[in-house]
N, C-alpha and C. Protein backbone atom coordinates (compact mmCIF):
# COMPACT_ATOMS: atom_id res chain seq x y z
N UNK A 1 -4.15 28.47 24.82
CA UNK A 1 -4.24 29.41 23.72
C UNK A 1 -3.06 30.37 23.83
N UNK A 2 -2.41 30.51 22.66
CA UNK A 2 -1.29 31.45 22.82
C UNK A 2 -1.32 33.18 22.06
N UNK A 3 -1.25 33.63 22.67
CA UNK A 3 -1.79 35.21 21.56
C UNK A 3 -0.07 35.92 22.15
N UNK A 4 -0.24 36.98 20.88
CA UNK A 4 0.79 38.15 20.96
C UNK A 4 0.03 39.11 22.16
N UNK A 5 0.98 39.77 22.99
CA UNK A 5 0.56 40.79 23.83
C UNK A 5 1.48 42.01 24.26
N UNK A 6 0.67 43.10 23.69
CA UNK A 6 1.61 44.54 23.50
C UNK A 6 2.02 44.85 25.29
N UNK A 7 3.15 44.93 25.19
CA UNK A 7 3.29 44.87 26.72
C UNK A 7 3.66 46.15 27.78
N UNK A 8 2.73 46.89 28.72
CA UNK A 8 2.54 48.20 28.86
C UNK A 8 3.91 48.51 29.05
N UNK A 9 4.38 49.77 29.02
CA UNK A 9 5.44 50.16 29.40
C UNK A 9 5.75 50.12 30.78
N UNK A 10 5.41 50.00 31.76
CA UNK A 10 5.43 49.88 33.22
C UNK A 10 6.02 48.45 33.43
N UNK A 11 6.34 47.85 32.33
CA UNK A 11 6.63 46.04 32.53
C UNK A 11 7.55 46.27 31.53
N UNK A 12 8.24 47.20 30.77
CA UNK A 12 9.36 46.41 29.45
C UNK A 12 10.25 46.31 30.58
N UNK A 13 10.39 46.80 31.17
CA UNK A 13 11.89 46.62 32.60
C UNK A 13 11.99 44.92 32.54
N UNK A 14 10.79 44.25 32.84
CA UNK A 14 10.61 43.06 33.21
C UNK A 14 11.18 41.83 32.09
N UNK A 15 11.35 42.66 31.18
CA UNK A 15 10.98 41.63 29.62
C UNK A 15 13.04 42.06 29.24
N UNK A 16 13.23 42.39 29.68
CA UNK A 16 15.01 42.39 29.75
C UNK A 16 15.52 42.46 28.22
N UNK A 17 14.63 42.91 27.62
CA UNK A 17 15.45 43.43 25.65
C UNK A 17 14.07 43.13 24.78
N UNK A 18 13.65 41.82 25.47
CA UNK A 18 12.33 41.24 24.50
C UNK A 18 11.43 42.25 23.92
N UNK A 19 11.27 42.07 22.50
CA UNK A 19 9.87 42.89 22.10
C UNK A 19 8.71 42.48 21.94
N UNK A 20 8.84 41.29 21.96
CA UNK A 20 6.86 40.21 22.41
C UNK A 20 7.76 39.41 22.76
N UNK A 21 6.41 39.02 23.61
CA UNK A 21 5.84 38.00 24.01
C UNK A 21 4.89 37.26 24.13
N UNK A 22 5.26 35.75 23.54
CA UNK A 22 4.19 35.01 23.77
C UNK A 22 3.75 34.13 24.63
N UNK A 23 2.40 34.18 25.67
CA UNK A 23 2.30 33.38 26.69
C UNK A 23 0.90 32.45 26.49
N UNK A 24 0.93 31.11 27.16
CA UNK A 24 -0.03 30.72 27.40
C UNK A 24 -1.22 30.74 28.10
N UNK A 25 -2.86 30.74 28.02
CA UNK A 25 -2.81 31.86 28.84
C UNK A 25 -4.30 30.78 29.18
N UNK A 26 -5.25 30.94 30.28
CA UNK A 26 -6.22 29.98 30.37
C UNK A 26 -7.53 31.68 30.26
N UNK A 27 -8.25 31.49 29.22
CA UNK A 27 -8.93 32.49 28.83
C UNK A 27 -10.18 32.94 30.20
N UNK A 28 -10.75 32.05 30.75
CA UNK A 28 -11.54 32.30 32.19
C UNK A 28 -10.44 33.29 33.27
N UNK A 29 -9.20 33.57 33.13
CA UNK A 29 -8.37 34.16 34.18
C UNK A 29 -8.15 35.33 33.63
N UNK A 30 -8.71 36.17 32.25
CA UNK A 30 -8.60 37.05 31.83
C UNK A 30 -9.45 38.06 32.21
N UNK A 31 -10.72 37.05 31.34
CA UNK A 31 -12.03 37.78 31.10
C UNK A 31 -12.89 37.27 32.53
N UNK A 32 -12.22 38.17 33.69
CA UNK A 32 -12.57 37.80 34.75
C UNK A 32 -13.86 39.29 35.52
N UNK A 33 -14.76 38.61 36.21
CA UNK A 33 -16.39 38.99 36.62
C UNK A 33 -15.94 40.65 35.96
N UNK A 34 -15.06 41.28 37.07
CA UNK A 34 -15.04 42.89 37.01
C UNK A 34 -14.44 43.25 35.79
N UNK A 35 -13.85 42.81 34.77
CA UNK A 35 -13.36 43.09 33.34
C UNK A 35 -14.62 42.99 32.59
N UNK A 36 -14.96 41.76 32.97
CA UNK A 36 -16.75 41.39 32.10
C UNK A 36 -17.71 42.64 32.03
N UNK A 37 -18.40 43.22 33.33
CA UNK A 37 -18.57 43.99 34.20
C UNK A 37 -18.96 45.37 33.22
N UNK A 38 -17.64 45.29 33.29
CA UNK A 38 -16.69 46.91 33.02
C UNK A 38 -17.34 47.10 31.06
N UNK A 39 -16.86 45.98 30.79
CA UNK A 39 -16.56 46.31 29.19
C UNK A 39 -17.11 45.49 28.40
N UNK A 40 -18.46 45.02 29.21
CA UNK A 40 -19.02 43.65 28.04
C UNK A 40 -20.45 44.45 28.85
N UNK A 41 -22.00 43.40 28.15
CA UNK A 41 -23.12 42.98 28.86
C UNK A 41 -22.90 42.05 29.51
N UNK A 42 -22.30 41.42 30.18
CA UNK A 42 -21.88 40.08 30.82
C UNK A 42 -21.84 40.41 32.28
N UNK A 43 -22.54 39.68 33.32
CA UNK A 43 -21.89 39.86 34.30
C UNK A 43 -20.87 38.61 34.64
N UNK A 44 -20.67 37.59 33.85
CA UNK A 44 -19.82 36.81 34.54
C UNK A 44 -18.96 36.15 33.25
N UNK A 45 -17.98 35.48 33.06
CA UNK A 45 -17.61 34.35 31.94
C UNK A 45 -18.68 33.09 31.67
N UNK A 46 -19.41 32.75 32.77
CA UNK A 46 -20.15 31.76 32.41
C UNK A 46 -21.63 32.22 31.46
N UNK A 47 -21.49 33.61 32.03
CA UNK A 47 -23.01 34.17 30.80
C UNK A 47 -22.32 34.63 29.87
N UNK A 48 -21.03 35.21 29.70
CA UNK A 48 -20.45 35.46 28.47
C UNK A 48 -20.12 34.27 27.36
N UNK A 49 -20.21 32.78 27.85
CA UNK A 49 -19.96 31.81 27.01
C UNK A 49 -21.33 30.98 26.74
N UNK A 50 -22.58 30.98 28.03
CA UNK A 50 -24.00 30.46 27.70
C UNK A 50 -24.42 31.32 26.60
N UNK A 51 -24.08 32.91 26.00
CA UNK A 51 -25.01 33.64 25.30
C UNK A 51 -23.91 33.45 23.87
N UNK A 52 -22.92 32.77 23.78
CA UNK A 52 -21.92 32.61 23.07
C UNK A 52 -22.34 31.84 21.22
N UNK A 53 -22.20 31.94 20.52
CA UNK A 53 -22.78 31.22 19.25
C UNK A 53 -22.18 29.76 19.30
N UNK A 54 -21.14 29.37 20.35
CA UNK A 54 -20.36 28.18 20.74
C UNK A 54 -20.95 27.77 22.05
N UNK A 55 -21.35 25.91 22.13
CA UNK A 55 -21.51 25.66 23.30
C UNK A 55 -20.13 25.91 24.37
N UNK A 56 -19.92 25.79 25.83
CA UNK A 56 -18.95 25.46 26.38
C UNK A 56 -18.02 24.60 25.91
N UNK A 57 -18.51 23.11 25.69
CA UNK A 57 -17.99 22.11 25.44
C UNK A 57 -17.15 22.82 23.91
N UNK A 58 -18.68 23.11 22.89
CA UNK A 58 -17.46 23.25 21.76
C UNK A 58 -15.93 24.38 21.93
N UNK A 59 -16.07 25.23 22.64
CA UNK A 59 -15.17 25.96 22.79
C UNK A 59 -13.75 25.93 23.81
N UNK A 60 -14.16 24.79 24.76
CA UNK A 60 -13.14 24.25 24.88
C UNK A 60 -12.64 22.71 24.26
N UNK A 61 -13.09 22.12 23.97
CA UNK A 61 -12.47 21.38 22.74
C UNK A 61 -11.84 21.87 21.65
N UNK A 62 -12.37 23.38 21.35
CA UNK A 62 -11.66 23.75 19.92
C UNK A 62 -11.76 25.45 20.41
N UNK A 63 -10.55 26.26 20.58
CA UNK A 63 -10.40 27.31 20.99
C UNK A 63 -9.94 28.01 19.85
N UNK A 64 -9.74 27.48 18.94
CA UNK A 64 -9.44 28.65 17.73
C UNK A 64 -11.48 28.86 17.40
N UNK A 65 -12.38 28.54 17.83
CA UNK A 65 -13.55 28.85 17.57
C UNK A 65 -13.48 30.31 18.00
N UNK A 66 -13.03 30.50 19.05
CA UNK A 66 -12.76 32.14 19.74
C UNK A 66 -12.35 33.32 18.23
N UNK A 67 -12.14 32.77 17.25
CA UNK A 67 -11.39 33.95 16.48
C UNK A 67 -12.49 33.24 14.95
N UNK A 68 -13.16 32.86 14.87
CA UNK A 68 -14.02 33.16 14.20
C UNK A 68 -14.86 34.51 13.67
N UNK A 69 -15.71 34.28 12.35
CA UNK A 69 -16.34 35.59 12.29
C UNK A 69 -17.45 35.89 13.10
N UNK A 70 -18.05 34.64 13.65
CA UNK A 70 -19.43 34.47 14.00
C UNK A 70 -18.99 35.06 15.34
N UNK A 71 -17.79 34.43 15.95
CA UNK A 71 -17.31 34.79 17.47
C UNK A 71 -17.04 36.29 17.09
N UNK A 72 -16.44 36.93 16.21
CA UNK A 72 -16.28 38.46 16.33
C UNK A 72 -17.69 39.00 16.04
N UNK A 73 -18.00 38.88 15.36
CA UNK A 73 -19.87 39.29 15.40
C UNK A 73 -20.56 39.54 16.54
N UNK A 74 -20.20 37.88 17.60
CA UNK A 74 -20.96 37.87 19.12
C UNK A 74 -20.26 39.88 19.96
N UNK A 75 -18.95 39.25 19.74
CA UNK A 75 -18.68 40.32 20.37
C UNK A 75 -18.47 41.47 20.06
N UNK A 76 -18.71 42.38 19.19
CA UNK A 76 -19.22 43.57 18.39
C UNK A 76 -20.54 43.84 18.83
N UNK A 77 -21.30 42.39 19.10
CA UNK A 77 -22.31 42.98 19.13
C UNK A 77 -22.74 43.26 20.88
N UNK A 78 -21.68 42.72 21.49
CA UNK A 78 -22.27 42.55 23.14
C UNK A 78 -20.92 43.17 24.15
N UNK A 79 -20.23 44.03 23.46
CA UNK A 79 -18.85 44.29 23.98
C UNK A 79 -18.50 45.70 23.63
N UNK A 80 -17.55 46.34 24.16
CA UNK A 80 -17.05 47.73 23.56
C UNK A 80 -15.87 46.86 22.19
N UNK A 81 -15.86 46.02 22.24
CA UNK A 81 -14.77 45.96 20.80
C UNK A 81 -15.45 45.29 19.98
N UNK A 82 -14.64 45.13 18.24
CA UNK A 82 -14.93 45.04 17.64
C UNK A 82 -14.34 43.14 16.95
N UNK A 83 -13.91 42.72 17.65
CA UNK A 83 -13.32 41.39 17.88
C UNK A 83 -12.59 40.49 18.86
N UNK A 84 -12.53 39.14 18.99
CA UNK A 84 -12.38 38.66 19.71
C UNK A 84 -10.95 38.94 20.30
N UNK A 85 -10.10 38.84 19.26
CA UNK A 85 -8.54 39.46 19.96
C UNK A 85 -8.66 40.73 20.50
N UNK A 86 -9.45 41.84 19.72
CA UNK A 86 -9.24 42.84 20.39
C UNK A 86 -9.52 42.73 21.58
N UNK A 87 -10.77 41.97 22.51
CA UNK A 87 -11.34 41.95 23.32
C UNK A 87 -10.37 41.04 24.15
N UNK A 88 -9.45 40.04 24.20
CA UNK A 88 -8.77 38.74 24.77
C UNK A 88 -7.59 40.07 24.69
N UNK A 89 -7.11 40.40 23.66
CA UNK A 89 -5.65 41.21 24.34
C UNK A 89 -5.59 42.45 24.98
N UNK A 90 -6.80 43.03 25.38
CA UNK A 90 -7.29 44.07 25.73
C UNK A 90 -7.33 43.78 27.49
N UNK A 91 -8.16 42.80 27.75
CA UNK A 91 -8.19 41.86 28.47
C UNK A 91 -6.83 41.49 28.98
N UNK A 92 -5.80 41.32 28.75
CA UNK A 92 -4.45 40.46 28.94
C UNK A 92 -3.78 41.78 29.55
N UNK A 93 -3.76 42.77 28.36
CA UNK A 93 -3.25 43.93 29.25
C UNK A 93 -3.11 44.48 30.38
N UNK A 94 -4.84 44.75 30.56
CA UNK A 94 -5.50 44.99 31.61
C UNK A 94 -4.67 44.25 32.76
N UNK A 95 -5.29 42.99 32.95
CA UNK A 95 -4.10 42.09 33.52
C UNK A 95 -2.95 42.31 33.99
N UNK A 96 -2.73 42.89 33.26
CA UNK A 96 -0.90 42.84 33.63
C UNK A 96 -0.63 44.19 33.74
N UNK A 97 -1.61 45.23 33.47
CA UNK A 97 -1.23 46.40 34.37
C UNK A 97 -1.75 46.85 35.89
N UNK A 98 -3.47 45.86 35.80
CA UNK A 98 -3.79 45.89 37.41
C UNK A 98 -2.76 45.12 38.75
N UNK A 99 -1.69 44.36 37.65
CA UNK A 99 -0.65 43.74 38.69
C UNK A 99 0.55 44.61 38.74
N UNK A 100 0.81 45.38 37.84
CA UNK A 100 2.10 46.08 38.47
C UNK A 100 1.29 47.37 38.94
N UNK A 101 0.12 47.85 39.06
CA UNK A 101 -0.42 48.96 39.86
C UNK A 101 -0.66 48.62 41.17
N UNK A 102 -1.26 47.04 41.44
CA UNK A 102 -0.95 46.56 42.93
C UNK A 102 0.50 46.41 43.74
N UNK A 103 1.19 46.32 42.62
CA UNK A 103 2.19 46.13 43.56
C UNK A 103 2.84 47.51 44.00
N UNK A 104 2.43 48.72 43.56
CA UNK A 104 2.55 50.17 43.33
C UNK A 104 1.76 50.57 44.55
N UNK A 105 0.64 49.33 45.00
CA UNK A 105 -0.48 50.10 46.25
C UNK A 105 -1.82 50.58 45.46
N UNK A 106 -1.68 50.69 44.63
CA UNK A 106 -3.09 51.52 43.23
C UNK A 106 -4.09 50.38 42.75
N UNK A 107 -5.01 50.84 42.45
CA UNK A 107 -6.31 50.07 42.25
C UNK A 107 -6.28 50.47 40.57
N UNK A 108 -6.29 49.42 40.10
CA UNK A 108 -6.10 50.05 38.16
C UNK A 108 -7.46 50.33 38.07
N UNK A 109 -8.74 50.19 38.58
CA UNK A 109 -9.94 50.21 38.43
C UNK A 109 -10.32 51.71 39.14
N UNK A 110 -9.68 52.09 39.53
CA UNK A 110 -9.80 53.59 39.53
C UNK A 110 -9.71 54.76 39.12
């Protein structure tokens, strides 16, 4: 799955002029236990996709199901956001600022 991702300022150094970027990205490495945790009812990806309006199977066979209305509905209704991107690039961020705060020594979860 490929999405746009606003990229924190602590990383444009990294991106050498670029103003997006687009990456490929495997969605279980995002929306990982302590993100779930934090900002969903979920404690894990596997209960965030069993309580999902998509089986497993259908959603990885067909990943544009993720940006549906029914999929933004699920998560409005079980999440602090109000859609699935918001929630996947929110997610991505996160990501990529708990890695340049580790490498800083800092816990982004603090």
């Amino acid at each position: 799955m490929a999405i746009n991702v606003r990229i924190p300022d602590e990383m444009k150094a990294l991106l050498k002029g670029r103003e997006d970027i687009i990456i490929d990205v495997r969605i279980g490495d995002y929306l990982n236990t302590e993100f779930l945790r934090r900002y969903t009812k979920f404690k894990s990806y596997e209960e965030f996709v069993d309580f999902s309006p998509y089986t497993e199977e259908e959603l990885a066979d067909n990943s544009d199901l993720f940006q549906t209305e029914k999929m933004d509905r699920y998560i409005e209704l079980t999440t602090n956001f109000n859609s699935y991107a918001n929630l996947f690039s929110f997610a991505v961020e996160t990501k990529l600022l708990e890695s340049v705060q580790k490498r800083k020594g800092k816990n982004y979860y603090e």
